[in-house]
C-alpha atoms as a PDB file:
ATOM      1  CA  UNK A   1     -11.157 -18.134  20.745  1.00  0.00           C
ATOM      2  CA  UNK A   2     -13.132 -15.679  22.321  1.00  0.00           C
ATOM      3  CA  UNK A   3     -12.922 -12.603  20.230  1.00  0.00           C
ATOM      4  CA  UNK A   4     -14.804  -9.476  21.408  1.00  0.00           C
ATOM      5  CA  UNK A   5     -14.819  -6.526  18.810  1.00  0.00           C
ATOM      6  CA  UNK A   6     -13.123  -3.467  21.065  1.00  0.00           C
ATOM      7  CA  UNK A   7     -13.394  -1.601  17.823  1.00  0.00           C
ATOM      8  CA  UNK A   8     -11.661   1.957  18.810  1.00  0.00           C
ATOM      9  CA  UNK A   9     -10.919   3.036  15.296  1.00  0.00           C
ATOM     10  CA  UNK A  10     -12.817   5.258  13.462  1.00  0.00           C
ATOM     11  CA  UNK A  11     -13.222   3.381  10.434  1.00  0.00           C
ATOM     12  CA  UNK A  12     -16.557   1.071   9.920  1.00  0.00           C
ATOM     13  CA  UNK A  13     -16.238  -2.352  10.874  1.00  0.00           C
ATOM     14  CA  UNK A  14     -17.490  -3.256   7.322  1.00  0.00           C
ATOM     15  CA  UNK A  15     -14.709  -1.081   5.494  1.00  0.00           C
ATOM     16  CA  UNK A  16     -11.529  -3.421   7.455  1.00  0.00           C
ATOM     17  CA  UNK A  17     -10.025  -6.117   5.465  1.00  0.00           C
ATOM     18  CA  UNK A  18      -7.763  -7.497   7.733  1.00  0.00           C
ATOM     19  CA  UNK A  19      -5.829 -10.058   5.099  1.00  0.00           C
ATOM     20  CA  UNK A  20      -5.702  -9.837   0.834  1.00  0.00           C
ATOM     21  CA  UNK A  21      -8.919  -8.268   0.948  1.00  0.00           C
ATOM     22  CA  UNK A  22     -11.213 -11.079   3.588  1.00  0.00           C
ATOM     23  CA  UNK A  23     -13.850  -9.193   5.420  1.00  0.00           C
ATOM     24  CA  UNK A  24     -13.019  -9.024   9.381  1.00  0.00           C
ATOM     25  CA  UNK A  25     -15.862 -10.642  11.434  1.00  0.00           C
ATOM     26  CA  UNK A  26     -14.544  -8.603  15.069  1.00  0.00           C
ATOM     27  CA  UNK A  27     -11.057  -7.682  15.771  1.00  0.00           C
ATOM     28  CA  UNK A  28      -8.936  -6.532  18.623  1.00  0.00           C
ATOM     29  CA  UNK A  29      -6.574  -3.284  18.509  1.00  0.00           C
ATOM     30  CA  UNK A  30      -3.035  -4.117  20.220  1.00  0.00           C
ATOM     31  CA  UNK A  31      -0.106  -2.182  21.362  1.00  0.00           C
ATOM     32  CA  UNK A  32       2.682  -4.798  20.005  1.00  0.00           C
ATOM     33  CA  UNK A  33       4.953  -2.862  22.889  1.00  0.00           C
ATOM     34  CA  UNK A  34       8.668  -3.688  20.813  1.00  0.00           C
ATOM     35  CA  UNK A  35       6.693  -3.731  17.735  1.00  0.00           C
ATOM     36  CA  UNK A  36       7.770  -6.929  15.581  1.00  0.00           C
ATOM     37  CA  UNK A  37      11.260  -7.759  13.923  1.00  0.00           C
ATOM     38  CA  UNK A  38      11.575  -5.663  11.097  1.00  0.00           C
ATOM     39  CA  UNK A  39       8.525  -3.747  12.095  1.00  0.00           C
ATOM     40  CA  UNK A  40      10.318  -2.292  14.881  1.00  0.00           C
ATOM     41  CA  UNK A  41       8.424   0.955  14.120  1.00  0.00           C
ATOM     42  CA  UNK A  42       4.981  -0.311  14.353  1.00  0.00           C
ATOM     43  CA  UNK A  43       2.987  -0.671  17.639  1.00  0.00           C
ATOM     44  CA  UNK A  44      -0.019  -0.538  16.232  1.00  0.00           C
ATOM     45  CA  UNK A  45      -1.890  -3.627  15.028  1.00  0.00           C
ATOM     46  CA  UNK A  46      -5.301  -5.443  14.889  1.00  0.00           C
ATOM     47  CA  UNK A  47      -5.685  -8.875  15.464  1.00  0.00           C
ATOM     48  CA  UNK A  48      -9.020  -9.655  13.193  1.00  0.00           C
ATOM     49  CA  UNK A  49     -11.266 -12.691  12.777  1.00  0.00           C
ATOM     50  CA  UNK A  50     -11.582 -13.329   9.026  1.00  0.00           C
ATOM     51  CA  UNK A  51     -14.796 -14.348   7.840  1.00  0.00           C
ATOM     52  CA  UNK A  52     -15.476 -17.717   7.044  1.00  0.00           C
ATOM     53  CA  UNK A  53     -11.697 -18.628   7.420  1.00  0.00           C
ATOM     54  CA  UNK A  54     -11.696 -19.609  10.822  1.00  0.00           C
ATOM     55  CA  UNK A  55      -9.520 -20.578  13.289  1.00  0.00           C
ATOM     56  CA  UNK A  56      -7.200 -18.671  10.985  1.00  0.00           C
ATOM     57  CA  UNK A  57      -6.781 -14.484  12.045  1.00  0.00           C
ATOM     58  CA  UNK A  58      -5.182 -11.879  10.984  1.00  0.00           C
ATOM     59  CA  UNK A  59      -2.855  -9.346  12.452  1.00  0.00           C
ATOM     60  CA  UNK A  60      -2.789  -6.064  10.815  1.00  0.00           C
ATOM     61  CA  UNK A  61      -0.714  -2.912  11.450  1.00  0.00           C
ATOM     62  CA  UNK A  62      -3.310   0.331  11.483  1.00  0.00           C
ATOM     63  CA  UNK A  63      -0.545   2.549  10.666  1.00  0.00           C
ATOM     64  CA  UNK A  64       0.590   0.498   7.551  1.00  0.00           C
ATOM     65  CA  UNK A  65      -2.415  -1.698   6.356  1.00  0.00           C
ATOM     66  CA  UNK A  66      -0.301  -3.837   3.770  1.00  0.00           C
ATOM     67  CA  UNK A  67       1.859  -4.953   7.043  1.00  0.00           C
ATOM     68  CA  UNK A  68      -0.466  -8.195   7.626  1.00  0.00           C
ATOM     69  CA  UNK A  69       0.349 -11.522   8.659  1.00  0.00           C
ATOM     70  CA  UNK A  70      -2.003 -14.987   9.247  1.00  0.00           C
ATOM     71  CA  UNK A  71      -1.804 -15.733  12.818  1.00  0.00           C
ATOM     72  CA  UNK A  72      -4.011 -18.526  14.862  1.00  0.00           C
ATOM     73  CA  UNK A  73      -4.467 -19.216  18.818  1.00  0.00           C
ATOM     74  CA  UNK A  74      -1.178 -20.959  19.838  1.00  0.00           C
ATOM     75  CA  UNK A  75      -3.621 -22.830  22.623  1.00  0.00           C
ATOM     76  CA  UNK A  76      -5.374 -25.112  19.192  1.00  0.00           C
ATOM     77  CA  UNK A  77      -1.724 -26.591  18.708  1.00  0.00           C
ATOM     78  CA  UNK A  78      -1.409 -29.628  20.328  1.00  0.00           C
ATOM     79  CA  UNK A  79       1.994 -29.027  21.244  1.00  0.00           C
ATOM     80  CA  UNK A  80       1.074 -25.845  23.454  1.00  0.00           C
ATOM     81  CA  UNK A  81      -0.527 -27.299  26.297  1.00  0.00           C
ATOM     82  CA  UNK A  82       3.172 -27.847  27.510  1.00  0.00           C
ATOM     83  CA  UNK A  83       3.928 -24.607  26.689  1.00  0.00           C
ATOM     84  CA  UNK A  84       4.593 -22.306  30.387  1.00  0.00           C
ATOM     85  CA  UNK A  85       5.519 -18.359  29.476  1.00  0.00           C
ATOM     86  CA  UNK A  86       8.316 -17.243  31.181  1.00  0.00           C
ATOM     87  CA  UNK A  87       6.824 -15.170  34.259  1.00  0.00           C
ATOM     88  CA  UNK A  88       8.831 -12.027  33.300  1.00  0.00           C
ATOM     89  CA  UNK A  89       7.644 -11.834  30.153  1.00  0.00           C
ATOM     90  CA  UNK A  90       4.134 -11.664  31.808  1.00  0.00           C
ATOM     91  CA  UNK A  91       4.994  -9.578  34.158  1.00  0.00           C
ATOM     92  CA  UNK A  92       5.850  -6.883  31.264  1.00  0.00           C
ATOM     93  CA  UNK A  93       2.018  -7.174  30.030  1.00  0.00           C
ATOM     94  CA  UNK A  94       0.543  -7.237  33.421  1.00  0.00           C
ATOM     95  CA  UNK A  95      -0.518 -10.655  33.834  1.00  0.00           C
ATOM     96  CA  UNK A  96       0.214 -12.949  36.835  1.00  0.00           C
ATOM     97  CA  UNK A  97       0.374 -16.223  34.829  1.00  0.00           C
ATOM     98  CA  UNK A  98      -0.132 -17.718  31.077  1.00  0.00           C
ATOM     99  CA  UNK A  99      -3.992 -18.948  31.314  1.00  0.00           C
ATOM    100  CA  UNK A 100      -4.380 -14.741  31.900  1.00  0.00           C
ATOM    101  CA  UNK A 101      -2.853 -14.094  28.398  1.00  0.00           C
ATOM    102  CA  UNK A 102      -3.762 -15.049  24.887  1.00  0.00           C
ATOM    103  CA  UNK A 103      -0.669 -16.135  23.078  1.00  0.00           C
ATOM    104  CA  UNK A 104      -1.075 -16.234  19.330  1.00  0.00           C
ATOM    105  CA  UNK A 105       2.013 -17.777  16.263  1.00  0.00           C
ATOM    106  CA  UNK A 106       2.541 -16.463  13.014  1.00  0.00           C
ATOM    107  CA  UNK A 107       2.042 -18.478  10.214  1.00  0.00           C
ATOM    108  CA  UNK A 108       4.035 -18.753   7.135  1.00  0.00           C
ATOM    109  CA  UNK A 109       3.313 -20.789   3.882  1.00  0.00           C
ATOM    110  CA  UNK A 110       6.176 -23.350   2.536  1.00  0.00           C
ATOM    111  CA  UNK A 111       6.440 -22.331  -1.026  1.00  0.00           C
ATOM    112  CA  UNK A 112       7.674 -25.724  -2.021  1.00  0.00           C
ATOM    113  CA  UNK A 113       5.193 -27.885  -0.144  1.00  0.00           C
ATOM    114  CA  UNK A 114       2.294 -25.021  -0.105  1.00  0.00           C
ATOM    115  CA  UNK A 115       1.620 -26.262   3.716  1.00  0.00           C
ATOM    116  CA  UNK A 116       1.442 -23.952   6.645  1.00  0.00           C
ATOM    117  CA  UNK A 117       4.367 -23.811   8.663  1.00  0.00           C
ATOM    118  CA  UNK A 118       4.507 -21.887  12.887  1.00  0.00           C
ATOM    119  CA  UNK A 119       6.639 -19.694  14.625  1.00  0.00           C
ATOM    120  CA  UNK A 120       6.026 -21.691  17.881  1.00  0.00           C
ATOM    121  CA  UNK A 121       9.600 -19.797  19.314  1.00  0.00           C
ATOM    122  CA  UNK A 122       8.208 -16.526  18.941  1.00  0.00           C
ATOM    123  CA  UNK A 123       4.408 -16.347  20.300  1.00  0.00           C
ATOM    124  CA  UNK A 124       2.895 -13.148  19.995  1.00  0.00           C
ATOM    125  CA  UNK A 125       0.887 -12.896  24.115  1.00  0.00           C
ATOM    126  CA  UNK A 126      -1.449 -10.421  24.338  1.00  0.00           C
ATOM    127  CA  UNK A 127      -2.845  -9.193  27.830  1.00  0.00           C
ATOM    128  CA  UNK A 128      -6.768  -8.842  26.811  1.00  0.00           C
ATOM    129  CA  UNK A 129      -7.673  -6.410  29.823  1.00  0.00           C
ATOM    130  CA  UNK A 130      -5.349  -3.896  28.366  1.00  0.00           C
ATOM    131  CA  UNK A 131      -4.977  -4.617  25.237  1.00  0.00           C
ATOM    132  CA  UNK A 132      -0.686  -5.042  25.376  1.00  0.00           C
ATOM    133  CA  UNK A 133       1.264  -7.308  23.456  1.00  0.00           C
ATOM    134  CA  UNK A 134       4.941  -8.354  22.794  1.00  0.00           C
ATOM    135  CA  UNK A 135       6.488 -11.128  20.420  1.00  0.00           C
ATOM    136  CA  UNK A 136       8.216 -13.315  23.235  1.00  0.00           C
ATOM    137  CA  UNK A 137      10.809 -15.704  22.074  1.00  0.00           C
ATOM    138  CA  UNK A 138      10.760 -18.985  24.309  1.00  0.00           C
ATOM    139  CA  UNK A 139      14.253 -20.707  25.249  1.00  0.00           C
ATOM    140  CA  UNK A 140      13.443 -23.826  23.961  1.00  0.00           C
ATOM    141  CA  UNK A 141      15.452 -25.730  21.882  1.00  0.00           C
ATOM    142  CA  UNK A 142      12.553 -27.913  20.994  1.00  0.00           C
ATOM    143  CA  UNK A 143      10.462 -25.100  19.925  1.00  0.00           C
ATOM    144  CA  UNK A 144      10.622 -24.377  16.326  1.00  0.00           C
ATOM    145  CA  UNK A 145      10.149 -21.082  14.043  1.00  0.00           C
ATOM    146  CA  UNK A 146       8.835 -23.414  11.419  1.00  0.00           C
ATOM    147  CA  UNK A 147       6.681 -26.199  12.787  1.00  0.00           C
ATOM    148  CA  UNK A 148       4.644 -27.882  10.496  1.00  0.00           C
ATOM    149  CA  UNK A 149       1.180 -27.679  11.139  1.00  0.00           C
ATOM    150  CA  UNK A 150      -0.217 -30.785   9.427  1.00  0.00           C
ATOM    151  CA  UNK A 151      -1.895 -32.713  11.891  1.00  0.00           C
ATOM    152  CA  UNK A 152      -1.491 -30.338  14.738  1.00  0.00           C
ATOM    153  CA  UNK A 153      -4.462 -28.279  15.503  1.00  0.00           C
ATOM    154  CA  UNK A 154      -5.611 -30.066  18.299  1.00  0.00           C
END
C-alpha cells in the first residue's frame, strides 16, 4: 500500500492512536461522503497505518475518536483481482476506472473462532487525489460480508 501522510489535522502525528491505543505510522484524512451505516453522521475519518501491525490499518472517525474499525487493502485478497467497481460508483468519487481508486474492507473478529472475518460486499474506495470516499456495496451474490480470511491475503 502506498500510504503518504496528508496529515491536515492539527494534532501531532505522534499524539494519533488510530486503534486501542497502536501508534499511527502515516495516515490519510477522508471524506466518507454517506458516512458509514450507523455512522451516518460521520464524514470524517482517517485511514492510519498502525505501527508494526502491518498490512492491517485503521480507520478512525476525527470527530468521534472511539468510532474505529481494522480495515486492510481489498487488492492483498486473493479474491479481488476479479473484483471490477461498478463505473457509477466511480464516477461519484471522480475516478474513471478501479486501478484509479484504493478500495479498502472492514474487518471483523469471529468471537467463537477468534479469526478475522471481511466485508468483501461493502468495500470502502477512496479516490486518493481528493481524498473522497464512500462504502460501495457490490451486487454480487458471491461476495460475502463475512469472508474468512484464513489463507487469503494473497
Amino acid at each position: 500500500m502506498n500510504m503518504e501522510a496528508q496529515h491536515t489535522s492539527t494534532e501531532p502525528l505522534e499524539n494519533i492512536n488510530a486503534f486501542g491505543g497502536i501508534p499511527v505510522m502515516t495516515f490519510k484524512s477522508i471524506d466518507l461522503i454517506n458516512g458509514l451505516p450507523g455512522f451516518e453522521h460521520l464524514h470524517e475519518f482517517i485511514l492510519a497505518e498502525l505501527e508494526g501491525y502491518a498490512p492491517f490499518c485503521a480507520l478512525r472517525s476525527v470527530k468521534e475518536p472511539d468510532i474505529s474499525m481494522l480495515v486492510i487493502d481489498a487488492k492483498l485478497l486473493a479474491i479481488w483481482k476479479d473484483i471490477d467497481l461498478p463505473p457509477r460508483e466511480l464516477q461519484i468519487l471522480g475516478v474513471d476506472k478501479t486501478a484509479d481508486s484504493e478500495q479498502f474492507v472492514i474487518l471483523k473478529v469471529n468471537q467463537g473462532t477468534q479469526e478475522f472475518t471481511a466485508n468483501i460486499k461493502a468495500p470502502i474506495v477512496f479516490n486518493p487525489e481528493s481524498g473522497a470516499a464512500n462504502q460501495v456495496i457490490l451486487d454480487n451474490a458471491s461476495l460475502s460480508v463475512e469472508h474468512p480470511l484464513n489463507n487469503e491475503l494473497a
